[in-house]
C-alpha atoms as a PDB file:
ATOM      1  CA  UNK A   1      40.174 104.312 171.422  1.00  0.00           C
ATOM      2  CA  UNK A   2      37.223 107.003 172.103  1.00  0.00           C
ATOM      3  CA  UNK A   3      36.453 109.360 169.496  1.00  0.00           C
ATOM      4  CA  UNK A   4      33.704 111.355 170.016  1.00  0.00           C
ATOM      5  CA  UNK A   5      30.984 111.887 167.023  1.00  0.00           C
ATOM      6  CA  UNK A   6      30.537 115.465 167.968  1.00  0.00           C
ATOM      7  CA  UNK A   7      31.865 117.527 165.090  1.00  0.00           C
ATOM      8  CA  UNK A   8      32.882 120.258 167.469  1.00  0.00           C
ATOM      9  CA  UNK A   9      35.157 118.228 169.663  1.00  0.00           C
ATOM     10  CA  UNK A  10      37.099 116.980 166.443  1.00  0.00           C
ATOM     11  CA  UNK A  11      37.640 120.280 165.574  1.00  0.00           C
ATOM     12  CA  UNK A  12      38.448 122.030 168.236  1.00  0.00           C
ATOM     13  CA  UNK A  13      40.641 119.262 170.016  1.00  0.00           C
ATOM     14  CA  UNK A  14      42.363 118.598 166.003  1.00  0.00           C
ATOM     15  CA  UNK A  15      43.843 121.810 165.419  1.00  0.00           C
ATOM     16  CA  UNK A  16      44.658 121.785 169.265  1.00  0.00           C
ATOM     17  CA  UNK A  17      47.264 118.745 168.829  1.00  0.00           C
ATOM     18  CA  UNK A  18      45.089 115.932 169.368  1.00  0.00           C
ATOM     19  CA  UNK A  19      44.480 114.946 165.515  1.00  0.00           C
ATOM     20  CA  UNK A  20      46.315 112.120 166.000  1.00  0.00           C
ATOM     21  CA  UNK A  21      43.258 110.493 167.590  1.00  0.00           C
ATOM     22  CA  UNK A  22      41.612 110.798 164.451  1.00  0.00           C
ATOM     23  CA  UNK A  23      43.993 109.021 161.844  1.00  0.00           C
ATOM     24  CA  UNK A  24      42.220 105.725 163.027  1.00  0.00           C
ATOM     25  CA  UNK A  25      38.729 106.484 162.529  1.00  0.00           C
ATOM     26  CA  UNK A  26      39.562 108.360 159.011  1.00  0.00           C
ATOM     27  CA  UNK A  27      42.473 108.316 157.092  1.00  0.00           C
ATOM     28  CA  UNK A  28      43.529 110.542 154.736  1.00  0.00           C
ATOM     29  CA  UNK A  29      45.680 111.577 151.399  1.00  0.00           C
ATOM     30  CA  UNK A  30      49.572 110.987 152.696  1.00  0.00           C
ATOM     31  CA  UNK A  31      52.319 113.015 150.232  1.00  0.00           C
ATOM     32  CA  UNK A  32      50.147 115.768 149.014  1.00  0.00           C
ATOM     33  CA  UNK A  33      50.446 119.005 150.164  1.00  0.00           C
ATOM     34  CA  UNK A  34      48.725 119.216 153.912  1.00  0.00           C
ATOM     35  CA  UNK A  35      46.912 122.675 153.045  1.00  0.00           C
ATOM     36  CA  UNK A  36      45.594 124.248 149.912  1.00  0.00           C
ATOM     37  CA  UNK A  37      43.472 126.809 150.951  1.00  0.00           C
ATOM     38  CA  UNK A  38      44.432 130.352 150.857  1.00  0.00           C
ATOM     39  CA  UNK A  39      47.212 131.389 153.219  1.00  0.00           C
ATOM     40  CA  UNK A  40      46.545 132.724 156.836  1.00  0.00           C
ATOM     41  CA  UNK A  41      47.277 132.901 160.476  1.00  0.00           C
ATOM     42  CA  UNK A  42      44.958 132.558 163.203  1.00  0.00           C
ATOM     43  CA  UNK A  43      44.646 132.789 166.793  1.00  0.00           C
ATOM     44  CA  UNK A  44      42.568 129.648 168.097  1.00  0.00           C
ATOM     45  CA  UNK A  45      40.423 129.497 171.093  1.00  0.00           C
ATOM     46  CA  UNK A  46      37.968 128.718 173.330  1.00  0.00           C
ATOM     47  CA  UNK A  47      35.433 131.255 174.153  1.00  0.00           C
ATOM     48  CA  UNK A  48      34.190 129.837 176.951  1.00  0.00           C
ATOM     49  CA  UNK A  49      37.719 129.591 178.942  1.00  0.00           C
ATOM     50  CA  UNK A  50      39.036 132.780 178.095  1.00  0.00           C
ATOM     51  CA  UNK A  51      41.892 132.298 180.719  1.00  0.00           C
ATOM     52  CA  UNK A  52      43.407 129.253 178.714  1.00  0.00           C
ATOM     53  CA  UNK A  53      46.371 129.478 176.480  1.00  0.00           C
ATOM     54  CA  UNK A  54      45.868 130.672 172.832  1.00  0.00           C
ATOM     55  CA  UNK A  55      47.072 128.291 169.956  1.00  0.00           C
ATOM     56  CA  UNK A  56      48.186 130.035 167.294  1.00  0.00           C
ATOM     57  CA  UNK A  57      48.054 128.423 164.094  1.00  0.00           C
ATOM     58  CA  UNK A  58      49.785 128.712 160.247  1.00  0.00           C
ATOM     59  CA  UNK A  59      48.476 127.579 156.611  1.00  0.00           C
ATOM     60  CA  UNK A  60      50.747 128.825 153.853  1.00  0.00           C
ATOM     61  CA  UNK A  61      52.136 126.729 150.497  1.00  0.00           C
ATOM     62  CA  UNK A  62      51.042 123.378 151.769  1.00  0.00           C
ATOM     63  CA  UNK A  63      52.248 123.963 155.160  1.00  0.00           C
ATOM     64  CA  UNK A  64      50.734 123.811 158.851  1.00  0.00           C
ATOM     65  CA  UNK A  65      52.227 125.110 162.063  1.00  0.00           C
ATOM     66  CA  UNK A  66      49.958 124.456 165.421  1.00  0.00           C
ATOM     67  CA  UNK A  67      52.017 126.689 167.648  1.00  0.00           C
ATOM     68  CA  UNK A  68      50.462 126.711 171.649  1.00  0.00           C
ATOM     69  CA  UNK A  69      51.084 129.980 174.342  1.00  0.00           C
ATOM     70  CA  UNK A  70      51.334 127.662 176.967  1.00  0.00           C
ATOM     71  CA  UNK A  71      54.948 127.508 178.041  1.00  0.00           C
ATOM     72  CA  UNK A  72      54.632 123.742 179.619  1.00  0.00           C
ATOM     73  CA  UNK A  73      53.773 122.698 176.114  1.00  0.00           C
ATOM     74  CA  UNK A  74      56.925 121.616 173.375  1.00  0.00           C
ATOM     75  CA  UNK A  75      56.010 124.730 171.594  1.00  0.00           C
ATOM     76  CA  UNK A  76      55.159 123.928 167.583  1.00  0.00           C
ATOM     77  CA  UNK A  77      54.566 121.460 165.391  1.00  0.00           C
ATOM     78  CA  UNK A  78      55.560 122.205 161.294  1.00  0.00           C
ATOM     79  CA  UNK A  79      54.355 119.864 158.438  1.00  0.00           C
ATOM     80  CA  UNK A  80      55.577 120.197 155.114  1.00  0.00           C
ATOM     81  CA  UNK A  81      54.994 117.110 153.224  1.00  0.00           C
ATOM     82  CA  UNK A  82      56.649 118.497 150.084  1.00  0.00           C
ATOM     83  CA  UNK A  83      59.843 118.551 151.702  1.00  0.00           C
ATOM     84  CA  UNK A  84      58.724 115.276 153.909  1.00  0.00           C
ATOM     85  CA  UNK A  85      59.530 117.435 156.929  1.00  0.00           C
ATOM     86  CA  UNK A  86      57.876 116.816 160.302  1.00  0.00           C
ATOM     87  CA  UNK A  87      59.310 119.469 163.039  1.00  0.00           C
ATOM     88  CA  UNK A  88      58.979 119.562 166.544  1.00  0.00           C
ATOM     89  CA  UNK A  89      60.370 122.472 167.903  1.00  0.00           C
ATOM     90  CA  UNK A  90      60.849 123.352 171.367  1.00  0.00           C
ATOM     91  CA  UNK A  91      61.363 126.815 171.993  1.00  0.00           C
ATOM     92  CA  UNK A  92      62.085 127.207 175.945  1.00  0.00           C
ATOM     93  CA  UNK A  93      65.419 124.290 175.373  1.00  0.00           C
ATOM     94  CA  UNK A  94      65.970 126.447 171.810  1.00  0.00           C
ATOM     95  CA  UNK A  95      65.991 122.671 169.997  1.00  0.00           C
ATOM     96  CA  UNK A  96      64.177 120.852 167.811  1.00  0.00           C
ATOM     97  CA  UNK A  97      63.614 117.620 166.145  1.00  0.00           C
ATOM     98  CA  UNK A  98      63.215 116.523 162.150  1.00  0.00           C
ATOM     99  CA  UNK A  99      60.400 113.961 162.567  1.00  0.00           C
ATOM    100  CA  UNK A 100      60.744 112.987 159.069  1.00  0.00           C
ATOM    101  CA  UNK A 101      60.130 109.953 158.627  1.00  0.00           C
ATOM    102  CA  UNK A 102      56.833 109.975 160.391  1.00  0.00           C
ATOM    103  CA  UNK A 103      55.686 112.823 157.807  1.00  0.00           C
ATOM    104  CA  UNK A 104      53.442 110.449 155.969  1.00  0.00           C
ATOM    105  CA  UNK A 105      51.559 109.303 158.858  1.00  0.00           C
ATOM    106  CA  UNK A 106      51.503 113.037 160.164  1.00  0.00           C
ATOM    107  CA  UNK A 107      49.882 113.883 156.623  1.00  0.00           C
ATOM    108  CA  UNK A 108      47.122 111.121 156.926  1.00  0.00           C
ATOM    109  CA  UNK A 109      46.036 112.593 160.055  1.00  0.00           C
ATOM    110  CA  UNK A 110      45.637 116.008 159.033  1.00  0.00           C
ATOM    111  CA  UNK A 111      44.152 115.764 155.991  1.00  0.00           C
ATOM    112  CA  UNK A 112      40.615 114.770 156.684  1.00  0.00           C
ATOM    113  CA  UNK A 113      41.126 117.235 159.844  1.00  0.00           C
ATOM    114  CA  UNK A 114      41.385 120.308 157.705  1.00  0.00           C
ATOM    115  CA  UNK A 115      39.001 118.727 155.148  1.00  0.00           C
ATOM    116  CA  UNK A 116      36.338 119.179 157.903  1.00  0.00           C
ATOM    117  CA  UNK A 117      38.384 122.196 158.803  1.00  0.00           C
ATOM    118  CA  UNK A 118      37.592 123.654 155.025  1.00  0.00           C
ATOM    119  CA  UNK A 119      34.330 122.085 153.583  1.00  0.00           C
ATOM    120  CA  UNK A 120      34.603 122.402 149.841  1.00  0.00           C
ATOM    121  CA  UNK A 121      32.692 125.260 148.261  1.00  0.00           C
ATOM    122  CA  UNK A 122      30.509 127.671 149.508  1.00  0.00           C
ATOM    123  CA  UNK A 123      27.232 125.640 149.968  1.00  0.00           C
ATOM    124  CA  UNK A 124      26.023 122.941 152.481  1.00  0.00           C
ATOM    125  CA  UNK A 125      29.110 121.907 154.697  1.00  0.00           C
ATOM    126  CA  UNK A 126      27.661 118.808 155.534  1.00  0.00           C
ATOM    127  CA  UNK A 127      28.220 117.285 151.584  1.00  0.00           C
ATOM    128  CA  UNK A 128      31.933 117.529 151.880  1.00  0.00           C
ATOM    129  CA  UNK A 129      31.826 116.438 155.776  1.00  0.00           C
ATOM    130  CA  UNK A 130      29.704 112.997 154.354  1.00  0.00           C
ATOM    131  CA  UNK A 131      31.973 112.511 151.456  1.00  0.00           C
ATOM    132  CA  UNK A 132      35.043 112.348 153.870  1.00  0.00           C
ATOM    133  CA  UNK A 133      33.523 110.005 155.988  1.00  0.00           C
ATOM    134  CA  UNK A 134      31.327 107.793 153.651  1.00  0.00           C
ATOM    135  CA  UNK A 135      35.090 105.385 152.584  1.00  0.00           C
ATOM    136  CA  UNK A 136      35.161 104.265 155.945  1.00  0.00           C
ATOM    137  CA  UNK A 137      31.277 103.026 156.742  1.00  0.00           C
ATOM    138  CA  UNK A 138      32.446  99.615 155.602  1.00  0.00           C
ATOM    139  CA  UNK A 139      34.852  99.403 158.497  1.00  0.00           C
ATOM    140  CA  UNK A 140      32.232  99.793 160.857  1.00  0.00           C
ATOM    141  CA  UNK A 141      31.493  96.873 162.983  1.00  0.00           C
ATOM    142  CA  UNK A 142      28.393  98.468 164.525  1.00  0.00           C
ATOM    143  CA  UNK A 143      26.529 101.599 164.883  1.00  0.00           C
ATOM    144  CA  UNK A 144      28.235 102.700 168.056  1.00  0.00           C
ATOM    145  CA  UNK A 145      31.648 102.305 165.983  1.00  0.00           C
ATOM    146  CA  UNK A 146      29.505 104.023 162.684  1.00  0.00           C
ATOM    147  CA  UNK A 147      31.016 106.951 160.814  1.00  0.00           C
ATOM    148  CA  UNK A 148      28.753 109.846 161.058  1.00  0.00           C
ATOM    149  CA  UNK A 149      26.532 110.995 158.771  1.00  0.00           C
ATOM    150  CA  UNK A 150      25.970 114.771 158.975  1.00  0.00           C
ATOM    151  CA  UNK A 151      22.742 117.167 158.001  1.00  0.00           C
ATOM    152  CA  UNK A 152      22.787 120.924 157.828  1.00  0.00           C
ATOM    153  CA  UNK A 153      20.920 123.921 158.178  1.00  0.00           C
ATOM    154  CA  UNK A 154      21.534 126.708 156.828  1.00  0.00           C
ATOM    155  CA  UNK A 155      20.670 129.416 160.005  1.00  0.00           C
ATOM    156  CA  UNK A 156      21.551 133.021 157.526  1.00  0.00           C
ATOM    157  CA  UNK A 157      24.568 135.082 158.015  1.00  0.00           C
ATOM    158  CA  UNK A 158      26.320 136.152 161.356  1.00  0.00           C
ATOM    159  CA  UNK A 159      29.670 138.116 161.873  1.00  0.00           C
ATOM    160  CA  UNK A 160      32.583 136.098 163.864  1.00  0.00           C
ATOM    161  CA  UNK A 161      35.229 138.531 165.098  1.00  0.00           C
ATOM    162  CA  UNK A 162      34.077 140.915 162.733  1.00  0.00           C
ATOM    163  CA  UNK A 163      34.360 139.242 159.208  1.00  0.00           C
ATOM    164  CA  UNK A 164      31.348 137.816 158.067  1.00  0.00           C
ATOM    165  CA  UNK A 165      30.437 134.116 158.091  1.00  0.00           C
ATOM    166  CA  UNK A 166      27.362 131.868 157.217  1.00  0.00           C
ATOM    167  CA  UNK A 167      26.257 130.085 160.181  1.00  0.00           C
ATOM    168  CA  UNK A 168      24.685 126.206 160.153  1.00  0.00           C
ATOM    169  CA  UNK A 169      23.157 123.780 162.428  1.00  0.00           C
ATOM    170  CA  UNK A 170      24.722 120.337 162.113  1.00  0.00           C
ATOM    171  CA  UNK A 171      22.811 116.893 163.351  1.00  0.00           C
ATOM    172  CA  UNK A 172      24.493 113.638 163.447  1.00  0.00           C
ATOM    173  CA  UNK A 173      21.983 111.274 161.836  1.00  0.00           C
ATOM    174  CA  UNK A 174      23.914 108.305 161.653  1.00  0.00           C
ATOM    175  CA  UNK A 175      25.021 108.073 165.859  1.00  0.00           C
ATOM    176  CA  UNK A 176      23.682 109.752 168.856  1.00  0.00           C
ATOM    177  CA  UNK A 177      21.872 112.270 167.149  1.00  0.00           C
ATOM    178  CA  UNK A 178      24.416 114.863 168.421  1.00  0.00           C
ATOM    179  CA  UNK A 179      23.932 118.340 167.197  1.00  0.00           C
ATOM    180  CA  UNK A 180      25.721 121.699 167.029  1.00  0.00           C
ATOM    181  CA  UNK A 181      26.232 124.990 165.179  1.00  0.00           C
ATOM    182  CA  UNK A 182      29.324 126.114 162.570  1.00  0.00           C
ATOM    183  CA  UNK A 183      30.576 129.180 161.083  1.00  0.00           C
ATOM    184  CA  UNK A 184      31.795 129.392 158.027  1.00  0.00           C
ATOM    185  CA  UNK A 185      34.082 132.240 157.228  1.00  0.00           C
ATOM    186  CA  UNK A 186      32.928 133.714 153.860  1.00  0.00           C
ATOM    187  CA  UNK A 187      36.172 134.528 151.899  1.00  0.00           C
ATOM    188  CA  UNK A 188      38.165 131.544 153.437  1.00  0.00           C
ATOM    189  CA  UNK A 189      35.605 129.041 153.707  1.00  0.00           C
ATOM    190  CA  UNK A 190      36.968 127.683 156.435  1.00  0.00           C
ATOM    191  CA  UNK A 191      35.309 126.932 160.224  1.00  0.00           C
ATOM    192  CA  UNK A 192      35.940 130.418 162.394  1.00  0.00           C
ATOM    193  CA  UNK A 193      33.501 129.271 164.822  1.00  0.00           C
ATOM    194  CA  UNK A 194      31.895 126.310 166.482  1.00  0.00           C
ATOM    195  CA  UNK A 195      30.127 124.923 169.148  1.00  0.00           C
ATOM    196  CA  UNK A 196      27.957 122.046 170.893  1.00  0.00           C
ATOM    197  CA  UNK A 197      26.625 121.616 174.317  1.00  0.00           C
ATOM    198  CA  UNK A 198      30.123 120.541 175.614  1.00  0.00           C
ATOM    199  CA  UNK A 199      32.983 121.931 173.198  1.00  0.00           C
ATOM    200  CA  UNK A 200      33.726 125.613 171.740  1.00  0.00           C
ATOM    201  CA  UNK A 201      36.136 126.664 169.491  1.00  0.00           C
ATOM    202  CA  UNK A 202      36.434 130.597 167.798  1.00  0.00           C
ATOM    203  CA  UNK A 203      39.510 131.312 164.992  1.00  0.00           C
ATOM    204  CA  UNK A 204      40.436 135.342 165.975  1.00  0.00           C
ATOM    205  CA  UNK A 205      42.958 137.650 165.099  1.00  0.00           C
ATOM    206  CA  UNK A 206      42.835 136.132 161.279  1.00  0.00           C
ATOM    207  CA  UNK A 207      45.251 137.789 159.075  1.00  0.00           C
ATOM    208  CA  UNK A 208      45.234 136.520 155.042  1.00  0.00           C
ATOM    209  CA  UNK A 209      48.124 136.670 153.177  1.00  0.00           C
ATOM    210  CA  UNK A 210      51.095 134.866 152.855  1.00  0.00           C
ATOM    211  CA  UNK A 211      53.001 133.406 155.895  1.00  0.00           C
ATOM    212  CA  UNK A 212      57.017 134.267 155.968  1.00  0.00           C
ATOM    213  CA  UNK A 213      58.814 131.101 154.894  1.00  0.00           C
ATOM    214  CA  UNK A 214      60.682 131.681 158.534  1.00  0.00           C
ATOM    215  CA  UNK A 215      57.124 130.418 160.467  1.00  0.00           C
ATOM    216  CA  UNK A 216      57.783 126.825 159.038  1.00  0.00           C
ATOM    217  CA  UNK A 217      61.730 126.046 159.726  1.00  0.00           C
ATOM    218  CA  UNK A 218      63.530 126.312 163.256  1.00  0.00           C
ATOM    219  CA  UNK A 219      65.754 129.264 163.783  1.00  0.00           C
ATOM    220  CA  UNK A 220      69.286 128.877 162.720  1.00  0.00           C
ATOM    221  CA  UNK A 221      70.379 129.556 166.457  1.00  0.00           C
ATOM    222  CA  UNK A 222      67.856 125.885 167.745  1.00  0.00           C
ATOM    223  CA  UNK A 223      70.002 122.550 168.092  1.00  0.00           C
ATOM    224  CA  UNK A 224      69.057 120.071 166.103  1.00  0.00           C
ATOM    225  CA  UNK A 225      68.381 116.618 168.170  1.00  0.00           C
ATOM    226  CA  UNK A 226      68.872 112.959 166.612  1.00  0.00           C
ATOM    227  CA  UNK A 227      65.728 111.019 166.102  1.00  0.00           C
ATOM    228  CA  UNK A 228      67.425 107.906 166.099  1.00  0.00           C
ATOM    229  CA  UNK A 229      69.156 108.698 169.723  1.00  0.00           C
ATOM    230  CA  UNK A 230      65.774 110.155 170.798  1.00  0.00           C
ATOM    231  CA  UNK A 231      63.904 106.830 169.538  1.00  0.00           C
ATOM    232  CA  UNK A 232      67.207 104.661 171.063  1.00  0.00           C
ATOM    233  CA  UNK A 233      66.919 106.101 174.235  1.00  0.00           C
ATOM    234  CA  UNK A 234      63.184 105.873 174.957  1.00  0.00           C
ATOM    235  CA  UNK A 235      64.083 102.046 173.905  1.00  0.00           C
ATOM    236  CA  UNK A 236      66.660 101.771 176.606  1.00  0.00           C
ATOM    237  CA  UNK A 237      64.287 103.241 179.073  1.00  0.00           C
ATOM    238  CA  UNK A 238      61.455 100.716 178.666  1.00  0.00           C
ATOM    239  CA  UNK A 239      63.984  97.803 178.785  1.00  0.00           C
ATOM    240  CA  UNK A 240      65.215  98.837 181.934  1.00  0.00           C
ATOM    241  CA  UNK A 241      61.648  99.392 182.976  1.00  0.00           C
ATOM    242  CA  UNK A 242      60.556  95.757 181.885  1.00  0.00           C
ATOM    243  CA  UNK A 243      64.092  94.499 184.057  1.00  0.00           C
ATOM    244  CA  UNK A 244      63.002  96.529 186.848  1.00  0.00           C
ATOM    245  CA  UNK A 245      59.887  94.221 187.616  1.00  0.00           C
END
């Protein structure tokens, strides 16, 4: 498995439904709440492709939803470990499925995602970003396999969609040297904005406050699919595969 050390690319590609690359390289807290930062919503994008689709995402009571525009997608994921809920809901077939027992796993892979997503505290970024990382340095077989090992630089204030953020250089010490820049929002403290020589990512549209309860269950109207059928029949299909050959 590639994961790349650039902090950029793990955020960016995280809260765009790849975290599940991560949960290798870093673990995480499963059965607590996934979120417990202040409630908000949040348009998520790439400046630099301003004709891809928007993901929209949702942080509320412990809760995530990574929702994406594009139509070819399965529409929304919804984690609520307290309830040991893991949707999948797919809005153009009006269905979804109750991942559940895959919650905990889920959880482990988002946790350190929106750690880095929401550096403790208002200071340095980089002291929360090496504290999530430093457990797993013993697992390291060799430098190219190394956690990373992040310094900052604190570059003054700077306004990101109009609310005001302080802005940092970042430096990998500990791999390729990689480097890039970070906002961080002021009043959320979380990353509105970053960016390296190959990967950009920009929160917009942020609204605080309290997400409706209705953003992290499936409509009433959505059929509900089996995950034991769905799980049974991608079993049938690769034995039929492996009697093909």
């Amino acid at each position: 498995m590639r994961t790349s050390s650039r902090l950029t690319r793990w955020l960016a590609l995280s809260l765009l439904g790849a975290a599940p690359t991560l949960s290798a390289c870093f673990g995480g807290d499963a059965g607590g709440p996934v979120w417990t930062g202040p409630a908000f919503s949040a348009d998520l994008v790439d400046p630099t492709q301003p004709r891809d689709s928007t993901t929209h995402i949702y942080l509320s009571d412990g809760k995530l939803r990574i929702e994406s525009t594009d139509t070819s997608q399965l529409g929304a994921l919804v984690l609520d470990p307290a309830h040991k809920t893991t949707l999948i809901i797919n809005d153009q077939k009006k269905e979804y499925i109750d991942a559940g027992m895959f919650t905990s796993l889920v959880t482990t892979t988002f946790g350190p995602v929106l750690r880095f997503f929401r550096p403790a505290g208002a200071g340095d970024p980089c002291t929360q970003w090496n504290t999530t990382t430093m457990p797993f340095a013993a697992l390291a077989h060799d430098k190219s396999n190394a956690p990373p090992h992040f310094t900052c630089k604190s570059l003054g204030s700077e306004s990101v969609d109009g609310r005001s953020a302080h802005k940092w250089q970042w430096t990998d010490d500990a791999r390729d040297g990689g480097t890039g820049i970070v906002w961080i929002d002021d009043k959320l403290q979380v990353v509105s904005r970053a960016e390296d020589k190959d990967d950009h990512m920009e929160l917009r549209n942020i609204k605080e406050g309290t997400v409706p309860a209705s953003m992290f269950t499936p409509p009433a109207s959505y059929k509900k699919l089996s995950m034991t059928s769905i799980m049974g029949g991608l079993m049938n299909g690769a034995g039929s595969g492996q009697g093909s050959h």
